[in-house]
PDB file of N, CA and C in Angstrom:
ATOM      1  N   UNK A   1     -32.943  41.974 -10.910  1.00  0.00           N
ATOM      2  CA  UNK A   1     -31.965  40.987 -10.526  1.00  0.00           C
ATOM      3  C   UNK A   1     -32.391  39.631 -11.068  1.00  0.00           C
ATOM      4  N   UNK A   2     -31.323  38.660 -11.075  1.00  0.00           N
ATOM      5  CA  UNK A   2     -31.645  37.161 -11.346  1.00  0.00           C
ATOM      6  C   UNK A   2     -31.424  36.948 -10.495  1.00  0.00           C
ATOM      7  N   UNK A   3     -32.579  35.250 -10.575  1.00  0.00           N
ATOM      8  CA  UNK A   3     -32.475  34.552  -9.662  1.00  0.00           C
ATOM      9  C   UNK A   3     -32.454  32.922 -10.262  1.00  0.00           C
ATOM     10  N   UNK A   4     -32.324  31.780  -9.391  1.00  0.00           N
ATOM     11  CA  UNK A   4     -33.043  30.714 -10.280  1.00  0.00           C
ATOM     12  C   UNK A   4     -34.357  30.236  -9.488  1.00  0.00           C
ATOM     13  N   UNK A   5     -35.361  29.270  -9.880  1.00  0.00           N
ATOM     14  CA  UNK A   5     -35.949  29.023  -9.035  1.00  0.00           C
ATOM     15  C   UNK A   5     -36.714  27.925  -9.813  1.00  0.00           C
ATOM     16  N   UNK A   6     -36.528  26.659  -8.658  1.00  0.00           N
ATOM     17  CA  UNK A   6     -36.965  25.474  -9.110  1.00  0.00           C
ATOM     18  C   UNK A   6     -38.067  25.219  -8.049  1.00  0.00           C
ATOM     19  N   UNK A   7     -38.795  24.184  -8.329  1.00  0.00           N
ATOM     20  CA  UNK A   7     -39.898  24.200  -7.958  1.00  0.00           C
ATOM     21  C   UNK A   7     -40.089  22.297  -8.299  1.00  0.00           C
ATOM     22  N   UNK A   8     -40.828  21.862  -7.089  1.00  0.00           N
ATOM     23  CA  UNK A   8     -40.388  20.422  -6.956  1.00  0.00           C
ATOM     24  C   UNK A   8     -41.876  19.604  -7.244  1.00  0.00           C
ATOM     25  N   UNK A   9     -42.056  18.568  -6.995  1.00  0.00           N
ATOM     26  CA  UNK A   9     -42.934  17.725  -7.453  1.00  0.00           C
ATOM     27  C   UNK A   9     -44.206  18.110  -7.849  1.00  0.00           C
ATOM     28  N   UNK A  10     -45.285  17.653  -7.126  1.00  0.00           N
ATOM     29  CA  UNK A  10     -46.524  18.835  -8.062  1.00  0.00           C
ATOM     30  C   UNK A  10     -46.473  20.522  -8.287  1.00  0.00           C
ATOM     31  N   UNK A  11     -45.386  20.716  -7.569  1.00  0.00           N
ATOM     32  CA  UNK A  11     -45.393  22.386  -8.003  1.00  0.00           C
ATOM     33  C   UNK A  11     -44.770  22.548  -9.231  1.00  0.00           C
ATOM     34  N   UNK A  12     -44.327  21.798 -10.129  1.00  0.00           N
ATOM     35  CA  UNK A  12     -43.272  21.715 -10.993  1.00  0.00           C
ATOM     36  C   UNK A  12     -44.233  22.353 -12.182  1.00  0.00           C
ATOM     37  N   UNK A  13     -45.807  22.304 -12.064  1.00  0.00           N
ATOM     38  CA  UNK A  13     -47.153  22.829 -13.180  1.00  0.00           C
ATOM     39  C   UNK A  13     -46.930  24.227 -13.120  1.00  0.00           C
ATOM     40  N   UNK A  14     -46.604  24.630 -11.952  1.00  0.00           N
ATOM     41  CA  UNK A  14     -46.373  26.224 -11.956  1.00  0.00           C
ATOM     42  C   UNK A  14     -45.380  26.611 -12.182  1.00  0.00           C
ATOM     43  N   UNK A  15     -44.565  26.288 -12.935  1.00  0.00           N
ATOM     44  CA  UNK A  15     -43.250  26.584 -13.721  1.00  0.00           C
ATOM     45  C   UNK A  15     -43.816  27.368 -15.085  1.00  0.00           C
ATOM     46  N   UNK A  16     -43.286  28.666 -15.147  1.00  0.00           N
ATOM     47  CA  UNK A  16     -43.620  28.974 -16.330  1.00  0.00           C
ATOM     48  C   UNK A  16     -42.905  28.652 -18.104  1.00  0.00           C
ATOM     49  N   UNK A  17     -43.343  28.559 -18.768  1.00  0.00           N
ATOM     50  CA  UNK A  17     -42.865  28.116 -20.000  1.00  0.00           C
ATOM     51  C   UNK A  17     -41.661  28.209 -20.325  1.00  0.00           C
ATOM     52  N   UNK A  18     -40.899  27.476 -20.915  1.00  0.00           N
ATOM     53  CA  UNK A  18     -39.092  27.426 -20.222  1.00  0.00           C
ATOM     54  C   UNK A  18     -38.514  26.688 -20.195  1.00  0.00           C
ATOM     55  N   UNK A  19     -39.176  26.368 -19.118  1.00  0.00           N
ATOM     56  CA  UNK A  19     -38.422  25.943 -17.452  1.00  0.00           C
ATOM     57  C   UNK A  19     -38.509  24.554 -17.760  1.00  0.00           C
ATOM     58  N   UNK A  20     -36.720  24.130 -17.556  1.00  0.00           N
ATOM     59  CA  UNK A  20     -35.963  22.827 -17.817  1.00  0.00           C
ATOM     60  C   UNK A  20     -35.613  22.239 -16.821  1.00  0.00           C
ATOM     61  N   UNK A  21     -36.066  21.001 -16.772  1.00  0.00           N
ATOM     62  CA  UNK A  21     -35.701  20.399 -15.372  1.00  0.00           C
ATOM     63  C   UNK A  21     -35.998  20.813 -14.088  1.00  0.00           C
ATOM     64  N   UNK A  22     -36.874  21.294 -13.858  1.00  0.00           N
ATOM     65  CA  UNK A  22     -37.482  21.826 -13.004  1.00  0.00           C
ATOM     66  C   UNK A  22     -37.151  23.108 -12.559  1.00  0.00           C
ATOM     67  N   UNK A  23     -36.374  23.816 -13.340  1.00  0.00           N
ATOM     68  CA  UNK A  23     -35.491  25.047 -13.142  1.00  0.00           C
ATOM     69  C   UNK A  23     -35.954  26.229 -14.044  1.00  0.00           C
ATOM     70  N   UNK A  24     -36.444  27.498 -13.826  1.00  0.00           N
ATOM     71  CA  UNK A  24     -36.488  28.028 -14.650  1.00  0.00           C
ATOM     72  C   UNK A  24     -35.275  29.889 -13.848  1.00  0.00           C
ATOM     73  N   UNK A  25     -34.766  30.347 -14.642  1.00  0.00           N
ATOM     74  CA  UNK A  25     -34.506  31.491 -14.733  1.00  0.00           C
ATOM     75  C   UNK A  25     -35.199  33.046 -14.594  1.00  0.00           C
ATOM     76  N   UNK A  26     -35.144  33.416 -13.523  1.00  0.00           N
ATOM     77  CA  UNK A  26     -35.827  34.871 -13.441  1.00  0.00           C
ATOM     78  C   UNK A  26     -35.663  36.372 -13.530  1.00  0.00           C
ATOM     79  N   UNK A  27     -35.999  37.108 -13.877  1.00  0.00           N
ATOM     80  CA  UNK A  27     -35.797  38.401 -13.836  1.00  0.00           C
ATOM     81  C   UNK A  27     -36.925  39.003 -13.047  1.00  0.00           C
ATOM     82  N   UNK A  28     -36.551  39.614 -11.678  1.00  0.00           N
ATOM     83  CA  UNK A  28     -37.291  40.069 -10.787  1.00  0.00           C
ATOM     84  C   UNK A  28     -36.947  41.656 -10.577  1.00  0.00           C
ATOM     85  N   UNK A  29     -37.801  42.361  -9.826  1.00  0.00           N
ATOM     86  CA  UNK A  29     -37.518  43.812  -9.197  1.00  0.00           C
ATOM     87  C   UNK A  29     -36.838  43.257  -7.558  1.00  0.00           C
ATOM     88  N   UNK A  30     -35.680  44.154  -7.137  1.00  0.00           N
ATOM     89  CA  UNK A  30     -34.748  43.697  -6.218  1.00  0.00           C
ATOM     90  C   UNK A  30     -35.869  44.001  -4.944  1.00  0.00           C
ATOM     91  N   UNK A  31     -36.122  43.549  -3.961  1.00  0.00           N
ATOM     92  CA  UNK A  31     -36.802  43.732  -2.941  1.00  0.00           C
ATOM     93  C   UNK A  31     -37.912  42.312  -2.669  1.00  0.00           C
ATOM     94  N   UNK A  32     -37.514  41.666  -3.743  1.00  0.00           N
ATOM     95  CA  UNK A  32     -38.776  40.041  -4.238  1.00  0.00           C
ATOM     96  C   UNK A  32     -38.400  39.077  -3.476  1.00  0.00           C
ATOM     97  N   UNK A  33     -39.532  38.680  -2.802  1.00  0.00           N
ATOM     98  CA  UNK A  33     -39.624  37.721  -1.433  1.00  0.00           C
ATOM     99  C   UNK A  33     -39.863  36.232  -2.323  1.00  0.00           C
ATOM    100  N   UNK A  34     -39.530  35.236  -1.987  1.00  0.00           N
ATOM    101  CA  UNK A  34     -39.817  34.021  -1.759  1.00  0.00           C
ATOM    102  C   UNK A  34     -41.291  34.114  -2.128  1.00  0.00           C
ATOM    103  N   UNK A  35     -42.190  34.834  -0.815  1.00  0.00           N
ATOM    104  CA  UNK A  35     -43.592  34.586  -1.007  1.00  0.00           C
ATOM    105  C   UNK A  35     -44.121  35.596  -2.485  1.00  0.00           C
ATOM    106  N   UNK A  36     -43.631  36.567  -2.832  1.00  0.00           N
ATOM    107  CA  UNK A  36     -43.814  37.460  -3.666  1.00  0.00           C
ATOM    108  C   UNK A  36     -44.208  36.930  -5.263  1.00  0.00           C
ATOM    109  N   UNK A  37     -42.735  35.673  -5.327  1.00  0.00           N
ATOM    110  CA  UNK A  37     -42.218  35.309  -6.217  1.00  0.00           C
ATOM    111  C   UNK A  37     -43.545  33.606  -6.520  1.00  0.00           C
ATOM    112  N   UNK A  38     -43.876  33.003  -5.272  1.00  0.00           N
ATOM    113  CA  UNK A  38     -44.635  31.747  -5.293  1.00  0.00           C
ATOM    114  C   UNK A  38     -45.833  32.330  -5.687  1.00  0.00           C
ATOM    115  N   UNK A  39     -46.457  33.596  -5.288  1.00  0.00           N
ATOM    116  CA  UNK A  39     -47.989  34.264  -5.039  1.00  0.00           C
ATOM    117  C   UNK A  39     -47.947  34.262  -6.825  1.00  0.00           C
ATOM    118  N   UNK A  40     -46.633  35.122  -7.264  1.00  0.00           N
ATOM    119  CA  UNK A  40     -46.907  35.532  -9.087  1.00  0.00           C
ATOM    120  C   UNK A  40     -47.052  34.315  -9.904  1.00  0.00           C
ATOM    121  N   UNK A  41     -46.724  33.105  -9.512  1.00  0.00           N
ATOM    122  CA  UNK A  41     -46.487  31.945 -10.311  1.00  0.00           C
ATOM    123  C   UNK A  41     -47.905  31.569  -9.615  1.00  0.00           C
ATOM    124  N   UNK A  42     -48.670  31.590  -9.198  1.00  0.00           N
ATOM    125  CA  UNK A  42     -49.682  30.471  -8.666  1.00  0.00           C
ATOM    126  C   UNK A  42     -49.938  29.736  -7.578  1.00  0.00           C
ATOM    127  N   UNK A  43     -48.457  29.504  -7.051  1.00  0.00           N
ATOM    128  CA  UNK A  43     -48.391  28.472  -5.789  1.00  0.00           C
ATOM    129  C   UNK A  43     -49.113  28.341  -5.140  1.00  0.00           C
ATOM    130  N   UNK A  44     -49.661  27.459  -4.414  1.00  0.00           N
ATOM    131  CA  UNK A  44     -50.485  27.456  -3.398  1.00  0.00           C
ATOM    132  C   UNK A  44     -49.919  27.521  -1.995  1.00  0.00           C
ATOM    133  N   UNK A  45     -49.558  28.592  -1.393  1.00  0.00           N
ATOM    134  CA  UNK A  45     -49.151  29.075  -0.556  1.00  0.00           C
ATOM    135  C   UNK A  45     -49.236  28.221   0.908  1.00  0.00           C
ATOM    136  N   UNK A  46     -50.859  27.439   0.971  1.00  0.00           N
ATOM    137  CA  UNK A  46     -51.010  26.887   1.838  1.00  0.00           C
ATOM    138  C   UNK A  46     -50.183  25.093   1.797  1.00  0.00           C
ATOM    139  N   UNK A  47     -49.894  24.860   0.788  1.00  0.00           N
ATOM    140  CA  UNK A  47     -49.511  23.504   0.494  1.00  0.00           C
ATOM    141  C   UNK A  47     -47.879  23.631   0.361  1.00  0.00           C
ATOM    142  N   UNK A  48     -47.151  24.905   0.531  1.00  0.00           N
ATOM    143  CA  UNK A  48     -45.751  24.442   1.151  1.00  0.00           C
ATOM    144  C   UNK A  48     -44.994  24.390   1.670  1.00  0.00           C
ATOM    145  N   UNK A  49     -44.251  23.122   1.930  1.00  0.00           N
ATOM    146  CA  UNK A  49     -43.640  22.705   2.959  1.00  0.00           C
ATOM    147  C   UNK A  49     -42.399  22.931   3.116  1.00  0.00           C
ATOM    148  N   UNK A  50     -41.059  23.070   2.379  1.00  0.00           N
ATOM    149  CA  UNK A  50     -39.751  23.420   2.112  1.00  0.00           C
ATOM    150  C   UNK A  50     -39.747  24.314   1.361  1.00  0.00           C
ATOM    151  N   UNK A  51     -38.750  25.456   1.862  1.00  0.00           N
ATOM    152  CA  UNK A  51     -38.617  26.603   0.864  1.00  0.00           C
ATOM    153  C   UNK A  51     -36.761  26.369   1.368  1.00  0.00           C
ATOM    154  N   UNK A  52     -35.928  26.535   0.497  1.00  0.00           N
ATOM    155  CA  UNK A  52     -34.427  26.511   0.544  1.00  0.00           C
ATOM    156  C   UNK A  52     -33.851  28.015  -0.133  1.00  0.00           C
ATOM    157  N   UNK A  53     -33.591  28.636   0.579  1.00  0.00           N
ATOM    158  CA  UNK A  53     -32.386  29.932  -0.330  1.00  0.00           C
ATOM    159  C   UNK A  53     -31.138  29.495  -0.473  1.00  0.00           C
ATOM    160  N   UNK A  54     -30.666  29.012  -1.550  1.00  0.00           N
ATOM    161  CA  UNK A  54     -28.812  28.707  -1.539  1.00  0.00           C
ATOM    162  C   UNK A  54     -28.819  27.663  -1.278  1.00  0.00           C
ATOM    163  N   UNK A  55     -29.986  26.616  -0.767  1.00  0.00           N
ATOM    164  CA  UNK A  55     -29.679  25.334   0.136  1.00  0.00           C
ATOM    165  C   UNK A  55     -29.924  25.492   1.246  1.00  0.00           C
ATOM    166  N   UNK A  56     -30.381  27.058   2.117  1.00  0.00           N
ATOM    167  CA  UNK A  56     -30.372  27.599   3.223  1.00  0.00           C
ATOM    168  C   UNK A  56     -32.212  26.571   4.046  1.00  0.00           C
ATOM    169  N   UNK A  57     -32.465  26.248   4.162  1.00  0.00           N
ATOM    170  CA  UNK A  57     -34.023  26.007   4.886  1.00  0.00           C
ATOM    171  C   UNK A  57     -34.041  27.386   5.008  1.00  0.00           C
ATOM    172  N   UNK A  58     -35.515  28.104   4.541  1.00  0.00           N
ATOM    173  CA  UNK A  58     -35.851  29.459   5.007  1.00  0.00           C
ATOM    174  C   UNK A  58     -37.294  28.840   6.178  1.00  0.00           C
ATOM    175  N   UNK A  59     -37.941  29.327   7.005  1.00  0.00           N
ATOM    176  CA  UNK A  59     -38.634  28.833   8.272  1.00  0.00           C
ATOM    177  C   UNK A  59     -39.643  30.347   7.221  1.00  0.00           C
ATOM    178  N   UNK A  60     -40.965  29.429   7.777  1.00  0.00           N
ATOM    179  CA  UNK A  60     -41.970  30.242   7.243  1.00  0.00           C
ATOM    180  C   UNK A  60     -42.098  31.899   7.473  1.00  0.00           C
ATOM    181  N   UNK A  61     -41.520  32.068   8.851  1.00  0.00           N
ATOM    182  CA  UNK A  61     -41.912  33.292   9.730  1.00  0.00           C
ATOM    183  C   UNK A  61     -41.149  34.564   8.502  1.00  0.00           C
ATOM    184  N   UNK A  62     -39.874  33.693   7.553  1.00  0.00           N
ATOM    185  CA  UNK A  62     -38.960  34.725   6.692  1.00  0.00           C
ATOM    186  C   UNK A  62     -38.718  34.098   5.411  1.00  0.00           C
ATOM    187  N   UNK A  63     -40.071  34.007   5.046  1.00  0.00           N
ATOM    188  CA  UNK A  63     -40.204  34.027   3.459  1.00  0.00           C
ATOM    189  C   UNK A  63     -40.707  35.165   2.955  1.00  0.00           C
ATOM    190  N   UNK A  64     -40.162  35.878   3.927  1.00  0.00           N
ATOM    191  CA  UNK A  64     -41.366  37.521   2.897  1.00  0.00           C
ATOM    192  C   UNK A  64     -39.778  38.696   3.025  1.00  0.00           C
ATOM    193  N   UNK A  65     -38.589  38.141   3.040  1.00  0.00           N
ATOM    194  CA  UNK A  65     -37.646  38.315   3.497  1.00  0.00           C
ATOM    195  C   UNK A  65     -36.814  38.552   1.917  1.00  0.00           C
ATOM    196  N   UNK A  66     -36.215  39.846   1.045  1.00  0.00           N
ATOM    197  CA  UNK A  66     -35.529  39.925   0.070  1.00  0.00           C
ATOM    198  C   UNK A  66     -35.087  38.830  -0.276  1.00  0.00           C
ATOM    199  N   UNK A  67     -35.013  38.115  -1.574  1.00  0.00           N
ATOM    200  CA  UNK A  67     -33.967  37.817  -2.315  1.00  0.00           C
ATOM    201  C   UNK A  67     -32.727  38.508  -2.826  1.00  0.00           C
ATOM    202  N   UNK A  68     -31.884  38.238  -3.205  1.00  0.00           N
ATOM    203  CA  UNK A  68     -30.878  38.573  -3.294  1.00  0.00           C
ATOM    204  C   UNK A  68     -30.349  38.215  -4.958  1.00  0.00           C
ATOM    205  N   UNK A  69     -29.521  39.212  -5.637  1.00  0.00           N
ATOM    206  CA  UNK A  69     -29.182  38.665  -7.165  1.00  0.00           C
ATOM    207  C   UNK A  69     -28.166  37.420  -7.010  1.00  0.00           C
ATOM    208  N   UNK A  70     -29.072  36.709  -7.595  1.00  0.00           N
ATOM    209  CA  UNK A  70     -28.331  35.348  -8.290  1.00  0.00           C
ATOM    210  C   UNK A  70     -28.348  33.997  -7.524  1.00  0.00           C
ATOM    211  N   UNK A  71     -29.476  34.315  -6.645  1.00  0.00           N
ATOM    212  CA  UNK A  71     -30.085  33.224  -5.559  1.00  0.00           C
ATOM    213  C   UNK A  71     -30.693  32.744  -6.137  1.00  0.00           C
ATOM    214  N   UNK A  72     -30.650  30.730  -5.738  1.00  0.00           N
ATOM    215  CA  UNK A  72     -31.315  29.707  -5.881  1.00  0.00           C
ATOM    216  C   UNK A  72     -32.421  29.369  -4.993  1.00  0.00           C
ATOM    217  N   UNK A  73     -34.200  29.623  -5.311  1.00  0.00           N
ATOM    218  CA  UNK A  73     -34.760  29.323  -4.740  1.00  0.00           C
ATOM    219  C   UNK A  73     -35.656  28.193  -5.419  1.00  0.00           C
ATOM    220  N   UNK A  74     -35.320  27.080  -4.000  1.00  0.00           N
ATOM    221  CA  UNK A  74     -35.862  25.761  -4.356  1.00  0.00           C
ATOM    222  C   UNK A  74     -37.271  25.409  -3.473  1.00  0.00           C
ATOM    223  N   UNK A  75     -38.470  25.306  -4.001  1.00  0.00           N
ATOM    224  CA  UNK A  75     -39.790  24.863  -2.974  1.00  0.00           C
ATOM    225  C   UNK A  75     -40.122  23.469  -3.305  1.00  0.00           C
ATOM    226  N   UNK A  76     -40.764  22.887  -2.268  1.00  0.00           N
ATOM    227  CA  UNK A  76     -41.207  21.928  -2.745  1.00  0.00           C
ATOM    228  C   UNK A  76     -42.346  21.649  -1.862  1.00  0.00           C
ATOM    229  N   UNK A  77     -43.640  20.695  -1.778  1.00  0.00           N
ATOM    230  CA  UNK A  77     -44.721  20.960  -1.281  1.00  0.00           C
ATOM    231  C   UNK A  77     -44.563  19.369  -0.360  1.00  0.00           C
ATOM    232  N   UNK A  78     -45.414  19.392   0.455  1.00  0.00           N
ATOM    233  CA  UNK A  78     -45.546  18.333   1.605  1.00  0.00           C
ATOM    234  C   UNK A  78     -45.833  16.820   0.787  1.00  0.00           C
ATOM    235  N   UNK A  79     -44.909  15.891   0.725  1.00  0.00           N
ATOM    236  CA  UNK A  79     -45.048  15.070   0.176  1.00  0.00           C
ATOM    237  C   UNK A  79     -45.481  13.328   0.568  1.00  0.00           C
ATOM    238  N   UNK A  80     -46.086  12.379   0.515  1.00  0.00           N
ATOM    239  CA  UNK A  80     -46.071  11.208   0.977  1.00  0.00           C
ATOM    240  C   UNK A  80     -45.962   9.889   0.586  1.00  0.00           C
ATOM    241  N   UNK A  81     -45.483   9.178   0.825  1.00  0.00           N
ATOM    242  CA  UNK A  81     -44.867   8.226   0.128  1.00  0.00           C
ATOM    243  C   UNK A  81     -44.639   6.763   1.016  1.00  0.00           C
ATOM    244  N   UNK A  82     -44.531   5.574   0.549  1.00  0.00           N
ATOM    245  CA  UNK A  82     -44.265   4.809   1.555  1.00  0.00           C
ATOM    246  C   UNK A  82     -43.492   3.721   0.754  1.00  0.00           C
TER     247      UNK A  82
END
C-alpha cells in the first residue's frame, strides 16, 4: 500500500532520499504501524511528541495500530521555542 509521510523539524534528517518538502512517498506491506514505519526510518521513538493520521492526533497507546492505503502520516518531535 501507499502512504505519505512527512516528518517535521529535526526529524526531517530521517527522511529518506526523495523526500520534498518534508514529504516523502511510501510503499509499505499492509498491516504497517506508525511505530513500524518511524522504527525503519531511524526515529527516535523516545523524542516523539505528535503523531497525526489524516490530521487525526493518534495518542501513543495506538501507534502500533494499521495504516491504511493512502494515509497521511505526519510526526513531529517535542519542540521549544520562545
Amino acid at each position: 500500500m501507499k502512504l505519505s509521510l512527512k516528518l517535521y523539524a529535526s526529524f526531517g534528517e530521517y527522511l529518506p532520499a526523495g523526500a520534498e518538502r518534508h514529504v516523502v512517498t511510501l510503499e509499505v506491506p499492509e498491516s504497517t504501524s506508525p511505530l513500524n514505519i518511524l522504527e525503519q526510518y531511524g526515529v527516535p521513538i523516545a523524542q516523539v511528541h505528535l503523531v497525526l493520521i489524516n490530521g487525526i492526533f493518534v495518542p501513543p497507546g495506538k501507534r502500533h495500530l494499521p495504516l491504511s492505503d493512502g494515509d497521511e502520516l505526519a510526526v513531529w518531535p517535542a519542540v521549544a521555542g520562545g
